[in-house]
C-alpha atoms as a PDB file:
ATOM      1  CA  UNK A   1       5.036   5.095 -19.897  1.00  0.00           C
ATOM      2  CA  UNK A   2       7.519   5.441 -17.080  1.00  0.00           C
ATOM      3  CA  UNK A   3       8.877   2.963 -14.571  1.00  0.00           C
ATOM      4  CA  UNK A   4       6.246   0.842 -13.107  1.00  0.00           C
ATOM      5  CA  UNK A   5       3.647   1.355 -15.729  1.00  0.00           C
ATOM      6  CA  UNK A   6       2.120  -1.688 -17.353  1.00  0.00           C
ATOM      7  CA  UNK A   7      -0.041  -2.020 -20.946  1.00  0.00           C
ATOM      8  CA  UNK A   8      -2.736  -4.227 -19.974  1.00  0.00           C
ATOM      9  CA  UNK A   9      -5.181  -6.008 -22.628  1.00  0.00           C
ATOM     10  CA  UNK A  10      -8.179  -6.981 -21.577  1.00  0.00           C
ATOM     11  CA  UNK A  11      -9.736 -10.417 -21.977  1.00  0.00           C
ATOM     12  CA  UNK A  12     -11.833 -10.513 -25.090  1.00  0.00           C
ATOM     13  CA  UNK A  13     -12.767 -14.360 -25.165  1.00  0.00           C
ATOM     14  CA  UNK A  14     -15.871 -15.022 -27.020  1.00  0.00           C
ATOM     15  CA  UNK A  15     -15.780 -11.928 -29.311  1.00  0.00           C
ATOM     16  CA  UNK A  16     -15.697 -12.974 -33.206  1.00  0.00           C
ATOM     17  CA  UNK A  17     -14.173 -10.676 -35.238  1.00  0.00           C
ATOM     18  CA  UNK A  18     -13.928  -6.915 -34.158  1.00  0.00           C
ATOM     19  CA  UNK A  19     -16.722  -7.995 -31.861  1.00  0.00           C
ATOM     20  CA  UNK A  20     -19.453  -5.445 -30.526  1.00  0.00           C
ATOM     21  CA  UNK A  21     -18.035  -1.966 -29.395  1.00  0.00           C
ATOM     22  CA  UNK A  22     -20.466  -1.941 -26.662  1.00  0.00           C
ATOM     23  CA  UNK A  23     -19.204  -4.950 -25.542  1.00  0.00           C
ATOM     24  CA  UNK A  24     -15.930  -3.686 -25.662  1.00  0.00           C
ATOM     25  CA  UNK A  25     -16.805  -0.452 -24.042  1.00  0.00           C
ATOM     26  CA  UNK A  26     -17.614  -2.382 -21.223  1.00  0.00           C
ATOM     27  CA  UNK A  27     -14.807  -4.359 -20.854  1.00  0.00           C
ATOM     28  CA  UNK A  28     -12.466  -1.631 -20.930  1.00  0.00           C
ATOM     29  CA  UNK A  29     -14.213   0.785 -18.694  1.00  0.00           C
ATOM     30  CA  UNK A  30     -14.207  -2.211 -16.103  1.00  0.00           C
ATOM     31  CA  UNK A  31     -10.657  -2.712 -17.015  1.00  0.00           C
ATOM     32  CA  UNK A  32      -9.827   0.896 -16.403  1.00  0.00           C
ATOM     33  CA  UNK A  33     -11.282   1.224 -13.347  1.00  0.00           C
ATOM     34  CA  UNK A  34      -9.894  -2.109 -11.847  1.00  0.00           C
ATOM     35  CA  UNK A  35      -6.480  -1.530 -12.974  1.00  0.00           C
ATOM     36  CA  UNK A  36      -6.519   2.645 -11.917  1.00  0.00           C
ATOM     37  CA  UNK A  37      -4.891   2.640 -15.924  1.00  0.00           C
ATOM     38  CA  UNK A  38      -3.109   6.255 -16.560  1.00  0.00           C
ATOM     39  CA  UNK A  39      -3.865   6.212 -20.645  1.00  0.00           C
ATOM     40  CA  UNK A  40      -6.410   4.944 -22.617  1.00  0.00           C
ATOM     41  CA  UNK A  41      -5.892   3.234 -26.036  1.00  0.00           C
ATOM     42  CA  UNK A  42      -8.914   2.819 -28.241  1.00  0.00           C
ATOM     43  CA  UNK A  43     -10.266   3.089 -31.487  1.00  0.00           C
ATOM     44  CA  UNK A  44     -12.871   5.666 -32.118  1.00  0.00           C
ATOM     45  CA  UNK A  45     -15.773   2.967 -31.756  1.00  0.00           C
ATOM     46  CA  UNK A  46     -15.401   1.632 -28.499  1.00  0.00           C
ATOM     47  CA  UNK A  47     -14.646   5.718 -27.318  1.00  0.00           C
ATOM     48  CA  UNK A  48     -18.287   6.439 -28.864  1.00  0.00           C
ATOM     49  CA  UNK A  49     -19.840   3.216 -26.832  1.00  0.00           C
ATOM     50  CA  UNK A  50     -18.353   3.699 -23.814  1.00  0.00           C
ATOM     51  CA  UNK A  51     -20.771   5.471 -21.055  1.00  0.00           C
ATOM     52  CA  UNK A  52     -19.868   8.335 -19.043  1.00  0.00           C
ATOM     53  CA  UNK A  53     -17.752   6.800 -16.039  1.00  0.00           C
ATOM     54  CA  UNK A  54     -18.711   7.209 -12.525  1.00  0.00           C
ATOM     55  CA  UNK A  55     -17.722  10.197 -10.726  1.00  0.00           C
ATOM     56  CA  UNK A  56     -14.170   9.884  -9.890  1.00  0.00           C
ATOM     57  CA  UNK A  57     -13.371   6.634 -10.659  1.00  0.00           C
ATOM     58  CA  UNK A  58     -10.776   7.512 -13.170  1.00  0.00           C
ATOM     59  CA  UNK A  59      -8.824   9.986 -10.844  1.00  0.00           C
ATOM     60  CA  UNK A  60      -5.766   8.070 -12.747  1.00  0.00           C
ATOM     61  CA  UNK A  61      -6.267   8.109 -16.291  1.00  0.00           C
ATOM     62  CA  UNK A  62      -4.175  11.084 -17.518  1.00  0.00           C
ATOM     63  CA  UNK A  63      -4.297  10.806 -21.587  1.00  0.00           C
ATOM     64  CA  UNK A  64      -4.438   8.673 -24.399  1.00  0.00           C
ATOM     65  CA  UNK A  65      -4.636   7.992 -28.187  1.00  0.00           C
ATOM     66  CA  UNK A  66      -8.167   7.171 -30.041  1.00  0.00           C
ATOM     67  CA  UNK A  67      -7.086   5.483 -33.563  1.00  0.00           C
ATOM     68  CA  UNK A  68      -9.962   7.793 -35.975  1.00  0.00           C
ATOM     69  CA  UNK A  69      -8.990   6.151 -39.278  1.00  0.00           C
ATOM     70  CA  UNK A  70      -6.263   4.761 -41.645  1.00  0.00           C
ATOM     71  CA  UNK A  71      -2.957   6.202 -41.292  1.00  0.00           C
ATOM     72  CA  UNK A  72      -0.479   6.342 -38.126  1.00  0.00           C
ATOM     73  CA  UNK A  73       0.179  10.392 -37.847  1.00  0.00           C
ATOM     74  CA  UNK A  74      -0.717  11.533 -34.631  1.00  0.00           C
ATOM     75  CA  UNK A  75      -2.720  14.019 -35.439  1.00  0.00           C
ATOM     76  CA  UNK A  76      -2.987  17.551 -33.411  1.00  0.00           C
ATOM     77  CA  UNK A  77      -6.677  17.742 -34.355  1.00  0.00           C
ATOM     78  CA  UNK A  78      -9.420  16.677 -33.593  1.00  0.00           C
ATOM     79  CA  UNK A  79      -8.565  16.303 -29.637  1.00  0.00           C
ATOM     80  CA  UNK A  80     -11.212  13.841 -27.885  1.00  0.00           C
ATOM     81  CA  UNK A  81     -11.695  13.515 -24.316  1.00  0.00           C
ATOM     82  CA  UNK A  82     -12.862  11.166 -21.539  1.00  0.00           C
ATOM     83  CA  UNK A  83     -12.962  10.897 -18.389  1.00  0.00           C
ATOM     84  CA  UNK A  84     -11.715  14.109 -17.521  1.00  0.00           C
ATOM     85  CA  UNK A  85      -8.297  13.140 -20.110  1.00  0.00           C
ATOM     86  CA  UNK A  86      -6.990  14.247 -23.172  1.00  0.00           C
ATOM     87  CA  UNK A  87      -7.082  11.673 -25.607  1.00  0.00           C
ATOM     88  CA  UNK A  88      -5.012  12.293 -29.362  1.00  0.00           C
ATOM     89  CA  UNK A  89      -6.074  11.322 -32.204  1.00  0.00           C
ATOM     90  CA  UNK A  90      -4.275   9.345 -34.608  1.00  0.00           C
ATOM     91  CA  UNK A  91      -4.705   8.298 -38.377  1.00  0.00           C
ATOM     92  CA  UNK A  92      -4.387   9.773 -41.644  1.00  0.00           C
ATOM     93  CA  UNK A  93      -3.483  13.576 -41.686  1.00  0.00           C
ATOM     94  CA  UNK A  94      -5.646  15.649 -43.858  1.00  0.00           C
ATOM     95  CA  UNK A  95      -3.759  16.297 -47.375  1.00  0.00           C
ATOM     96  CA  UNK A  96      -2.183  19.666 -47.899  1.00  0.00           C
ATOM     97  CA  UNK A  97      -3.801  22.240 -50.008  1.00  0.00           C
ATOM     98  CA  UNK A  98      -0.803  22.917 -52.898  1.00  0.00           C
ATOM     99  CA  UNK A  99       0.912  26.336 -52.487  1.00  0.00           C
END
């Protein structure tokens, strides 16, 4: 993030739990648009629930990270994409075969 960049978490009251990812998918698309957001955070349910967004209305987003499992590598495949940005994935890196 550089200067003047802000995180901002959308209001999730009323969800119980990890909630619905459609109804998460919905709050953050309407967050990103309102907001003109530059990355994304997400995990890899609420990327799978959320619809295409309208043309151009994410001119801003640039890139982000979709959490795909355990772990916390970030992970140079598999890349995911939305809204026209780069997302990376991050969670447990496939084990090495032995040498």
């Amino acid at each position: 993030l550089l200067s003047g960049a802000a995180v901002v978490l959308p209001a999730v009251g009323g969800i119980r739990g990890c909630g619905d990812p459609k109804q998460r998918a919905e709050v953050t698309l309407d967050i990103l648009q309102s907001t003109a957001a530059t990355q994304l955070f997400a995990d890899s349910h609420t990327l799978k629930a959320l619809p295409p967004p309208p043309a151009g209305s994410l001119l801003s987003l640039r890139n982000g990270v979709v959490k795909i499992g355990s772990g916390s590598d970030f992970l140079e495949t598999p890349q995911h994409s939305y809204g026209g940005a780069v997302l990376t994935a991050m969670g447990k890196a496939a084990a090495k075969p032995a040498a």
